[in-house]
Protein backbone atom coordinates (compact mmCIF):
# COMPACT_ATOMS: atom_id res chain seq x y z
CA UNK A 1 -117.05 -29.34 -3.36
CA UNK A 2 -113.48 -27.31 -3.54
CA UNK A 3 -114.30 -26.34 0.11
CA UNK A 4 -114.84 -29.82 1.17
CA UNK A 5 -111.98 -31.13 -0.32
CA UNK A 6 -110.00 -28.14 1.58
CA UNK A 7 -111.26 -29.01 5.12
CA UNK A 8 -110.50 -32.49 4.89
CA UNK A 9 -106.80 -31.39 3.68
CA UNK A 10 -106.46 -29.34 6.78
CA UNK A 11 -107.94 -32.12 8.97
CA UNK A 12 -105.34 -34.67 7.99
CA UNK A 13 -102.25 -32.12 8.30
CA UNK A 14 -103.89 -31.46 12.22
CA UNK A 15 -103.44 -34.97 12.74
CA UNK A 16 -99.97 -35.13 11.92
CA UNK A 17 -99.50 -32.07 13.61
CA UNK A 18 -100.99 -33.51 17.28
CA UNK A 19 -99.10 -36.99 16.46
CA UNK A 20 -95.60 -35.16 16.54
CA UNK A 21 -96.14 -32.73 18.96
CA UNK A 22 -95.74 -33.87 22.61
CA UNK A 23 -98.64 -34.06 25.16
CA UNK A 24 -98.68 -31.90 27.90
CA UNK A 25 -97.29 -32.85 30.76
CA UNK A 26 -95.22 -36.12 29.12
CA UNK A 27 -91.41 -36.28 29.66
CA UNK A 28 -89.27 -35.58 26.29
CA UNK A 29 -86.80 -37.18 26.11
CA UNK A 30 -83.48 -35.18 25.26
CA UNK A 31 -81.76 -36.12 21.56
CA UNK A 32 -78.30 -35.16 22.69
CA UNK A 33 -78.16 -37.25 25.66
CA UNK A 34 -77.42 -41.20 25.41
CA UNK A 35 -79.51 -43.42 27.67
CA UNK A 36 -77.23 -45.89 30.27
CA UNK A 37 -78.56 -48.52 29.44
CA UNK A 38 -77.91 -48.26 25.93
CA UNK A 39 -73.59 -47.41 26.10
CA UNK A 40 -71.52 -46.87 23.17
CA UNK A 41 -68.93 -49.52 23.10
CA UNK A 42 -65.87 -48.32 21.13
CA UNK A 43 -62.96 -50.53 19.83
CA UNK A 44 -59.80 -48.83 21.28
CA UNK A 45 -61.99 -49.04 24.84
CA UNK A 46 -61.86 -52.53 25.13
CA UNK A 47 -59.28 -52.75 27.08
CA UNK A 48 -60.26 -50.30 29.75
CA UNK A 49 -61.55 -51.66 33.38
CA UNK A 50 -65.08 -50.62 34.07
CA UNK A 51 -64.67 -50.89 37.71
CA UNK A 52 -61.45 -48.57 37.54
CA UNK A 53 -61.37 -44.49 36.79
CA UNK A 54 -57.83 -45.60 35.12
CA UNK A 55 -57.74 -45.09 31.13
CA UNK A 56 -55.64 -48.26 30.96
CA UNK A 57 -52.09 -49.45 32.27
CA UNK A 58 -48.46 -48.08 31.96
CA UNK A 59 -47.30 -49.25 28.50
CA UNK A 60 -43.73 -50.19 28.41
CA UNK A 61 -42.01 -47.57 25.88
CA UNK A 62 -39.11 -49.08 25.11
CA UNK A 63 -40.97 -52.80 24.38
CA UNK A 64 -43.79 -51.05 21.91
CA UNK A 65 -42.46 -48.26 20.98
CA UNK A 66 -38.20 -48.42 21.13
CA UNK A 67 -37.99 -45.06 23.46
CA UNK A 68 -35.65 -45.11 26.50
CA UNK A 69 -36.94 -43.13 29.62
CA UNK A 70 -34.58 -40.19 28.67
CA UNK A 71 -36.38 -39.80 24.90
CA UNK A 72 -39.72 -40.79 26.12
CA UNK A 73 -39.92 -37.54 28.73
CA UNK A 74 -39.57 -33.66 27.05
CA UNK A 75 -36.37 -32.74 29.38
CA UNK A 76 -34.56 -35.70 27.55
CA UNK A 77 -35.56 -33.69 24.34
CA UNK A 78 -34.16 -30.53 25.21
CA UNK A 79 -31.12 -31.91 26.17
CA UNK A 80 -30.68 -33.49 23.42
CA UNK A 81 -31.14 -30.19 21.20
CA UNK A 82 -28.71 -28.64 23.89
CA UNK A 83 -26.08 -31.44 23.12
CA UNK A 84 -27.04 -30.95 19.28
CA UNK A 85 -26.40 -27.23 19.12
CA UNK A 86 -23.12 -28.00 21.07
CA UNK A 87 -21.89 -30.09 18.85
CA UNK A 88 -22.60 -28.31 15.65
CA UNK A 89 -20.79 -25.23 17.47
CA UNK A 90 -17.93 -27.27 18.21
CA UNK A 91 -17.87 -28.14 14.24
CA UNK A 92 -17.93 -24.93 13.10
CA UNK A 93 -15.19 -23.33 15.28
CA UNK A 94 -13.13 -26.56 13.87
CA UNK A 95 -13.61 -25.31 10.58
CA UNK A 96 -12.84 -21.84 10.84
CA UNK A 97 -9.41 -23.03 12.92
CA UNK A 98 -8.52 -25.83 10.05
CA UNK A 99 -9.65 -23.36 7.44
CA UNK A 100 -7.64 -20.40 8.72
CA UNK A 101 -4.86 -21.68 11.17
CA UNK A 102 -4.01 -25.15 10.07
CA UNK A 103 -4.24 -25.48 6.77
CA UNK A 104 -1.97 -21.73 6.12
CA UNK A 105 0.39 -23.94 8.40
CA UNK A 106 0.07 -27.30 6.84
CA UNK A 107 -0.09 -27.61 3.02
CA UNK A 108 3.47 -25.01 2.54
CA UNK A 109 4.92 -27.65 4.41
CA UNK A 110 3.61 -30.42 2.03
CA UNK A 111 4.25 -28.90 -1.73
CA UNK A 112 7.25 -27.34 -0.34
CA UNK A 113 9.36 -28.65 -3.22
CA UNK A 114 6.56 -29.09 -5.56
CA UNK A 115 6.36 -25.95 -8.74
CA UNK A 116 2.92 -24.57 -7.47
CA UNK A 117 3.16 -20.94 -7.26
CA UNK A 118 1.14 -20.53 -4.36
CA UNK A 119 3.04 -22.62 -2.33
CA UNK A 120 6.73 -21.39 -3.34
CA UNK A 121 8.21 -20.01 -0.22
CA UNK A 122 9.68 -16.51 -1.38
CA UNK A 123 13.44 -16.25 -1.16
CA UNK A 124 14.47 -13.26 0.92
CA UNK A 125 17.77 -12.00 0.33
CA UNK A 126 19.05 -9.23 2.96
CA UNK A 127 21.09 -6.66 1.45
CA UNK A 128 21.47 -4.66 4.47
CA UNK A 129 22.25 -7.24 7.16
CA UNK A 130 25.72 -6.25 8.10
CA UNK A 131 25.59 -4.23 11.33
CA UNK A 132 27.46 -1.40 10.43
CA UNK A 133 24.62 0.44 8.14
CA UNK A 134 22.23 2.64 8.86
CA UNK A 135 19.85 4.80 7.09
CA UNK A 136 18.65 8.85 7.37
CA UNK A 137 15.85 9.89 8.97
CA UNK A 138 15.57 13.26 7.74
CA UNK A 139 14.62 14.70 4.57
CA UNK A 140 18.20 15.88 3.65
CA UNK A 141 21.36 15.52 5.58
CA UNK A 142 24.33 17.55 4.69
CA UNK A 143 28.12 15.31 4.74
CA UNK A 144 30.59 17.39 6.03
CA UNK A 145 34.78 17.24 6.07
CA UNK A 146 34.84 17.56 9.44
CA UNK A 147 32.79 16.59 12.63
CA UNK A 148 31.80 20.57 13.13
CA UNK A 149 29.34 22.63 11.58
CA UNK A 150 31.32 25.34 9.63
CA UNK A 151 33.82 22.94 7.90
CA UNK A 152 32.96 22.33 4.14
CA UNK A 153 29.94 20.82 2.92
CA UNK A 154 30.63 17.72 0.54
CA UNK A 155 27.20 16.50 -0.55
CA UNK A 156 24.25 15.10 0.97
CA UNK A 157 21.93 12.53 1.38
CA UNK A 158 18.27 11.79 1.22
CA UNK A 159 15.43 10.77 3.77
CA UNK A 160 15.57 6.66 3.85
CA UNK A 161 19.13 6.42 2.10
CA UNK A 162 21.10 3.92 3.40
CA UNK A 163 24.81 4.31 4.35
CA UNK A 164 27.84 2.56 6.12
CA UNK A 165 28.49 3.65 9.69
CA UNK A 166 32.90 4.22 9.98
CA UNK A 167 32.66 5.51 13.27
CA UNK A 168 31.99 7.84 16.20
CA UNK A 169 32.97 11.29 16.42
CA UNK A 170 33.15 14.58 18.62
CA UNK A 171 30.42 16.91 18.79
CA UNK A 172 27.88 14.50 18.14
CA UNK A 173 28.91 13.64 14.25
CA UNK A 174 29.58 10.09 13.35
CA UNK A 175 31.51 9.16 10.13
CA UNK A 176 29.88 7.37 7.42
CA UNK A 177 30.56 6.29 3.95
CA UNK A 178 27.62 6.69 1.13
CA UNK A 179 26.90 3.63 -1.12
CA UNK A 180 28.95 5.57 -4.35
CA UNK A 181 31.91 6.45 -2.37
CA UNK A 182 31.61 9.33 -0.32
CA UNK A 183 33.46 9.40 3.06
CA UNK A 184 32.33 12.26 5.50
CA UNK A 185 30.77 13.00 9.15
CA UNK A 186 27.00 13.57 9.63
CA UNK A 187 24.91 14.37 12.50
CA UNK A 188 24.52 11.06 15.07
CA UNK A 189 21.15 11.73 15.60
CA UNK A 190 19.86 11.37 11.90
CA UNK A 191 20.73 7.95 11.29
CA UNK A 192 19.17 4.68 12.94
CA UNK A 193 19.52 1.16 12.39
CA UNK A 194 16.38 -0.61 11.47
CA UNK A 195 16.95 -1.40 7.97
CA UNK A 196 13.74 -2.80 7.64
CA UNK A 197 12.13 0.22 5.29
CA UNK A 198 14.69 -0.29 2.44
CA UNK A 199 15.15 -4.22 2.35
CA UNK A 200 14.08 -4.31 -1.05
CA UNK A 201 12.31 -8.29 -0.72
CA UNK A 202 10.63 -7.74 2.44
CA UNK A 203 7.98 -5.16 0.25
CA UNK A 204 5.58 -5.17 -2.79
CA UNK A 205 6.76 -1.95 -4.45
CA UNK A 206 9.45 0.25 -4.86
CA UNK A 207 9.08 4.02 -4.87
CA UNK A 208 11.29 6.96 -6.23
CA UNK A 209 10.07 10.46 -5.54
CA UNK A 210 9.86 12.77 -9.86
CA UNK A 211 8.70 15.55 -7.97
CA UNK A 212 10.42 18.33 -6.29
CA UNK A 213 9.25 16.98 -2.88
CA UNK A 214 6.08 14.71 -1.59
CA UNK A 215 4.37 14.72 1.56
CA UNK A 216 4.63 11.52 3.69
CA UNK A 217 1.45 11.59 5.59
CA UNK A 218 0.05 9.55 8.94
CA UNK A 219 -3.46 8.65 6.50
CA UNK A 220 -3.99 7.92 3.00
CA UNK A 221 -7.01 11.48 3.21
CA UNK A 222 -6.74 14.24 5.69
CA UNK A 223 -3.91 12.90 7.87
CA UNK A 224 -1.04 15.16 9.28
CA UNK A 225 2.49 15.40 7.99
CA UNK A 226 5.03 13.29 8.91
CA UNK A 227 7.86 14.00 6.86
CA UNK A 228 8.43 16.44 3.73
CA UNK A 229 10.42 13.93 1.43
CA UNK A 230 12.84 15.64 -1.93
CA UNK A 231 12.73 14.45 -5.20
CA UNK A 232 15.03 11.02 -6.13
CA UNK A 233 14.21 9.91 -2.36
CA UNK A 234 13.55 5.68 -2.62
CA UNK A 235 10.71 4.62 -0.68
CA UNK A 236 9.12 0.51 -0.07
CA UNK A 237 5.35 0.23 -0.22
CA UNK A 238 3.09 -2.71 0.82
CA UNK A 239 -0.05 -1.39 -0.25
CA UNK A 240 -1.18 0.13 -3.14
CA UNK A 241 -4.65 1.72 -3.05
CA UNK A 242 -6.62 4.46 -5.68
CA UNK A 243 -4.17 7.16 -5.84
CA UNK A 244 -1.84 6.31 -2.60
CA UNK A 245 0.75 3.94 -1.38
CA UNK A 246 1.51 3.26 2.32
CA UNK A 247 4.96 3.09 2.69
CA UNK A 248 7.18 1.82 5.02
CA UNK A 249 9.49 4.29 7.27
CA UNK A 250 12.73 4.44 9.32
CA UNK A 251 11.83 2.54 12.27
CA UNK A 252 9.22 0.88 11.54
CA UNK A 253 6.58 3.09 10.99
CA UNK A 254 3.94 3.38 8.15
CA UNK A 255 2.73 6.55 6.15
CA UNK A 256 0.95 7.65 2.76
CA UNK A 257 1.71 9.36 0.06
CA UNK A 258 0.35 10.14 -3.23
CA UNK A 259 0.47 8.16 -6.66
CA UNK A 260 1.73 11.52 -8.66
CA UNK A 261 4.98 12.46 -8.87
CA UNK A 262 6.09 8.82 -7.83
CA UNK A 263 7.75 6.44 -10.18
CA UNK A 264 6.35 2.58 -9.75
CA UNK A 265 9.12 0.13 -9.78
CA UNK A 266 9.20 -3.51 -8.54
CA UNK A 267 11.53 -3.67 -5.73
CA UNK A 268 14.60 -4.46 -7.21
CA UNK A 269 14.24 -2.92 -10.79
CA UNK A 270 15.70 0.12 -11.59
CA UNK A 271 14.20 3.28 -13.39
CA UNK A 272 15.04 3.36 -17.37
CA UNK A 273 16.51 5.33 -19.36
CA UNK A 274 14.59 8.23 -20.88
CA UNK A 275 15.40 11.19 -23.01
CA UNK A 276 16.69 14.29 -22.74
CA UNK A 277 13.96 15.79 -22.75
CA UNK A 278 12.63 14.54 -19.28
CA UNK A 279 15.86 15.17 -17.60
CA UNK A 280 15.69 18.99 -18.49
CA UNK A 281 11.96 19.28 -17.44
CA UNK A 282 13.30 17.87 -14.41
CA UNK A 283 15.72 20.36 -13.92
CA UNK A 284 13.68 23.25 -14.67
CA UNK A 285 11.75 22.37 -11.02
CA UNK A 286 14.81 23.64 -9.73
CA UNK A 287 14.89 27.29 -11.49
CA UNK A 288 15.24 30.28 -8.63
CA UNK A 289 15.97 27.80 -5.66
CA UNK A 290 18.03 28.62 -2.85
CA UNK A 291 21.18 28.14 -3.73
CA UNK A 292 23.62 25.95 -0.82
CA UNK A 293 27.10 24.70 -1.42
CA UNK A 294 26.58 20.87 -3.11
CA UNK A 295 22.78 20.99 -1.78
CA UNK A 296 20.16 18.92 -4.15
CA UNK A 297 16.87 19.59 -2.96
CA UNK A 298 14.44 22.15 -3.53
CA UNK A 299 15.06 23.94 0.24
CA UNK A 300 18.33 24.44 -1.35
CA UNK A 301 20.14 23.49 -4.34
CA UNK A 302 23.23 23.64 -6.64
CA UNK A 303 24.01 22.63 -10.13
CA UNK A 304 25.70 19.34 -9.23
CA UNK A 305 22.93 18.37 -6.91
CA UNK A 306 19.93 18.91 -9.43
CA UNK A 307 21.83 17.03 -11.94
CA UNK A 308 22.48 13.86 -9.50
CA UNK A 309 18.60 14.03 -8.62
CA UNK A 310 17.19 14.68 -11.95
CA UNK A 311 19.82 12.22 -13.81
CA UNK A 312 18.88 9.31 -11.20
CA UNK A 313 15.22 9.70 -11.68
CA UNK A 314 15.39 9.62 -15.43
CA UNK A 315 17.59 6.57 -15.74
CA UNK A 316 21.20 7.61 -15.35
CA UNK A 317 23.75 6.84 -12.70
CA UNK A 318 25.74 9.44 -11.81
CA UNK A 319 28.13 10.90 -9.40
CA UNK A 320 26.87 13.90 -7.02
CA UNK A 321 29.89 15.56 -6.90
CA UNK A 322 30.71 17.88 -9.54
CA UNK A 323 34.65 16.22 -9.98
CA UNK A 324 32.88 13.05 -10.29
CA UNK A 325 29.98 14.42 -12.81
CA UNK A 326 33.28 16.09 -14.87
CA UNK A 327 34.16 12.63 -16.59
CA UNK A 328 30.41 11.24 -16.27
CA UNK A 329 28.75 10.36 -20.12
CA UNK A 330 31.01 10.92 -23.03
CA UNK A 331 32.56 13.95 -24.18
CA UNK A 332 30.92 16.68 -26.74
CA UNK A 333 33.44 18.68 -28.65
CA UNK A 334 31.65 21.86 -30.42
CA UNK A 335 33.41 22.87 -34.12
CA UNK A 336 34.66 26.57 -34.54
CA UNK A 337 32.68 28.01 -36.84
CA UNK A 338 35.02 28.46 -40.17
CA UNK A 339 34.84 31.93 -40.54
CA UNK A 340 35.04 33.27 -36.49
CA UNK A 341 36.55 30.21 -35.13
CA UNK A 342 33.99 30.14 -32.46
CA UNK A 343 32.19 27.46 -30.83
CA UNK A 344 28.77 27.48 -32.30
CA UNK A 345 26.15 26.90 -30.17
CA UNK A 346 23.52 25.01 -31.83
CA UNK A 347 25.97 21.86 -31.40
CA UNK A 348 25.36 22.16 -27.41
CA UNK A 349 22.25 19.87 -27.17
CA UNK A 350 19.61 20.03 -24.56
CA UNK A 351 20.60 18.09 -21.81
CA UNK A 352 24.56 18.64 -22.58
CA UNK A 353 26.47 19.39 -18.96
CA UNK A 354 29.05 22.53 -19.33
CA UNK A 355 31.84 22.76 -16.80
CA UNK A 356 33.63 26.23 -16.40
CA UNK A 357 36.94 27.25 -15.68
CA UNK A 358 37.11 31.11 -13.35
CA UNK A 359 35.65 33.55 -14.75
CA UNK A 360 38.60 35.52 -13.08
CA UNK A 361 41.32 33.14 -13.93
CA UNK A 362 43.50 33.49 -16.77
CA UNK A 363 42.33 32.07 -20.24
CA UNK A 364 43.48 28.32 -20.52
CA UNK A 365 42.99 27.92 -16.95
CA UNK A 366 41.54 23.89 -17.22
CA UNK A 367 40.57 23.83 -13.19
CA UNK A 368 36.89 23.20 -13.11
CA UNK A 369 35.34 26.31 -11.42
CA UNK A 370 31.08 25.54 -11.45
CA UNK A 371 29.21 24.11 -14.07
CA UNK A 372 26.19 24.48 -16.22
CA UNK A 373 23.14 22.45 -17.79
CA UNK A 374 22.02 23.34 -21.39
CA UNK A 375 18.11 23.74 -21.18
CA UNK A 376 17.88 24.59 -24.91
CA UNK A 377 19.89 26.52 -27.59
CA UNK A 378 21.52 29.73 -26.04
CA UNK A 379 20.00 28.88 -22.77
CA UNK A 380 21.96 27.01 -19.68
CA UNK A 381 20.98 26.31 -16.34
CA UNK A 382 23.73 27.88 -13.75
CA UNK A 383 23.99 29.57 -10.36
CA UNK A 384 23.39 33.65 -10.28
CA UNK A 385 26.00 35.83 -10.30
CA UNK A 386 26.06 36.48 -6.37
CA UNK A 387 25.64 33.27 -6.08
CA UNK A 388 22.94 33.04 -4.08
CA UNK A 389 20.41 31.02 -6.46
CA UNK A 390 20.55 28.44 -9.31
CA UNK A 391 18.64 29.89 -12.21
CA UNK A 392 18.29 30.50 -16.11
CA UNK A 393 20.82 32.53 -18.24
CA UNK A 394 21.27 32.92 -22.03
CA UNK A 395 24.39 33.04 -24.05
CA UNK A 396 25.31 33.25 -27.55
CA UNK A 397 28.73 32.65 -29.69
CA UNK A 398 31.80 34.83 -28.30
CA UNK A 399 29.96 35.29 -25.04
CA UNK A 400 32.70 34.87 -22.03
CA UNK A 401 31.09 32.04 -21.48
CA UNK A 402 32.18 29.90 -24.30
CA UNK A 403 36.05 31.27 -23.45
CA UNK A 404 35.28 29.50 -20.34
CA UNK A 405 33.89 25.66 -21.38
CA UNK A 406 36.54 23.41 -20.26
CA UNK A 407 34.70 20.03 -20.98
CA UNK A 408 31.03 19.35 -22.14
CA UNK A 409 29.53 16.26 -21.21
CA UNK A 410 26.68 14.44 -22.75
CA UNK A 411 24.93 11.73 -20.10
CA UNK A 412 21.67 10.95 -22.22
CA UNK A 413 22.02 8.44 -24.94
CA UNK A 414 20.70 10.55 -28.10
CA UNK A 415 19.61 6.90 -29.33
CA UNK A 416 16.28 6.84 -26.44
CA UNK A 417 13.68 8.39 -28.19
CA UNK A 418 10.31 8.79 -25.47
């Protein structure tokens, strides 16, 4: 029965089988190809001529679809994004020109008289204008009586000091006149007259040199000298960086030197006045120098000349001569001791300024011979013996040298305390 039922199972599925399957030798018909005579007829191809190979006519751009001919082809499109490009170029350099040419040029001019502190045009007062000053080029430059080397030496005057031209002169000396009163004849070729580096409003800082000297270099790190400068020399700076200014120079030229050793000022202030103190540590730089006849830098020094340098730096105007120092401050007057009658000592303060008669003269002599600086108690500041440098010497009461004191002068206030 089950085998029965099985054959007539497979008989049917045969007959399926034959139905689908094609007979040999009949054409099949391919799925993938459409008859003719049965076309497709699509919406959008309705408008298409049969009896054309066209796709359809020209449409009018500008009537359907608001294109000119120039936007409607691609070399209208890439010149517009050439024009585009120039145009936004153009903008731009605009704006840098109104942002950095115009407007610097433009809005002084319209809160000119307004308060607003960045549009205040700075006041520049000259102080140098006259024609007859110059200023010295050199590091020191020695004033003498006479236009000729072996005539006597006055004083001198720094690297960037400015002084009044008198005249001409023989042998190359001209005759000048310092800013405290000095009249004398200096070499021609150390002076110019560019007055540009020491116009005080014309620069951001002033400079004065503590040290003994400074180096003026041509970079602010491993440049090459350009000039050795001596303590109290005044220099103008523009720019202040980490540990160096660049300052400005005789002529017109820039160089660097270091932060130490200078004293910061704005350009018109003046230093203050310090202690006593500071003024002897100043002149203690100068111990064992060179001695030269009213010299006051450290290639060659006397007493007069480290006391104008070292006085100026800490605060106090002062003559460089030593006639002029003589009367400078006010006037210290040691008691005798009771018992001796001797001046005793411990009244001369640090700082004090002793000025000798001869040590060869006779007693009561009152001409001023040289002069001293009291670096503490029983110790003074003077030139050598042979005279040949400025150094330290002690002293105690009924030494010769308290037969000798004609006047003692005391320049520091003893009311700054620092």
């Amino acid at each position: 029965m089950k085998k029965r039922e099985k054959s007539e199972n497979s008989s049917i599925f045969k007959g399926i089988d034959r139905k689908n399957k094609p007979v040999v030798g009949e054409e099949v018909t391919p799925k993938t190809i459409r008859h003719i005579e049965r076309p497709v007829k699509l919406p959008f191809l309705t408008d298409l001529d049969e009896g054309s190979e066209q796709y359809g006519s020209a449409e009018d751009m500008q009537d359907k679809w608001g294109l000119s001919e120039k936007q409607a082809t691609l070399g209208g499109v890439r010149k517009r994004k050439i024009l585009s490009f120039a145009i936004a170029f153009a903008a731009f350099i605009l704006l840098i020109v109104g942002v950095f040419y115009i407007l610097p040029r433009v809005l002084p001019g319209l809160f000119e008289d307004t308060n607003i502190e960045l549009f205040v045009k700075p006041v520049i007062n000259y102080d140098y204008n006259d024609e007859d000053y110059r200023v010295v080029t050199e590091s020191t430059v020695a004033i003498m009586t006479a236009p000729d080397p072996g005539s006597v030496r006055i004083a001198e005057v720094l690297y960037n000091e400015p002084v009044k031209f008198v005249g001409d002169s023989d042998n190359g000396y001209c005759k000048i006149k310092t800013r405290d009163g000095i009249i004398g004849y200096v070499k021609a070729s150390t002076l110019i007259k560019d007055m540009n580096s020491i116009e005080p409003d014309v620069h951001q800082f002033k400079l004065i040199v503590s040290d003994p000297s400074k180096n003026v270099m041509t970079h602010a790190s491993n440049g090459t000298l350009i000039k050795k400068v001596m303590m109290n020399t005044v220099l103008y700076a523009d720019i202040k960086r980490e540990g160096v200014y660049q300052v400005a120079l005789p002529g017109g030229d820039k160089g660097w030197i270091g932060s130490s050793g200078v004293i910061e000022l704005s350009p018109r202030a003046e230093t203050e006045e310090v202690s006593s103190r500071y003024f002897v540590s100043s002149v203690l730089t100068f111990v064992n120098s060179k001695y030269i006849e009213n010299g006051m830098s450290i290639n060659g020094a006397s007493v007069n000349g480290v006391v104008y340098v070292c006085a100026e730096i800490n605060g106090i105007q002062i003559p460089r001569t030593m006639e002029g120092q003589s009367k400078a401050g006010t006037e210290v007057i040691p008691e005798p001791d009771a018992v001796t009658g001797q001046i005793m000592i411990d009244q001369i303060l640090p700082g004090d300024i002793l000025f000798l008669s001869n040590p060869k003269k006779a007693p009561g002599d009152k001409e001023i011979y040289e002069m001293a600086v009291c670096t503490d108690t029983g110790t003074l500041f003077m030139l050598s013996p042979a005279r040949t440098t400025v150094r330290l010497r002690n002293f105690q009461s009924g030494d010769d040298i308290c037969d000798r004191i004609i006047t003692i002068r005391r320049v520091f206030s003893s009311k700054v305390v620092n």
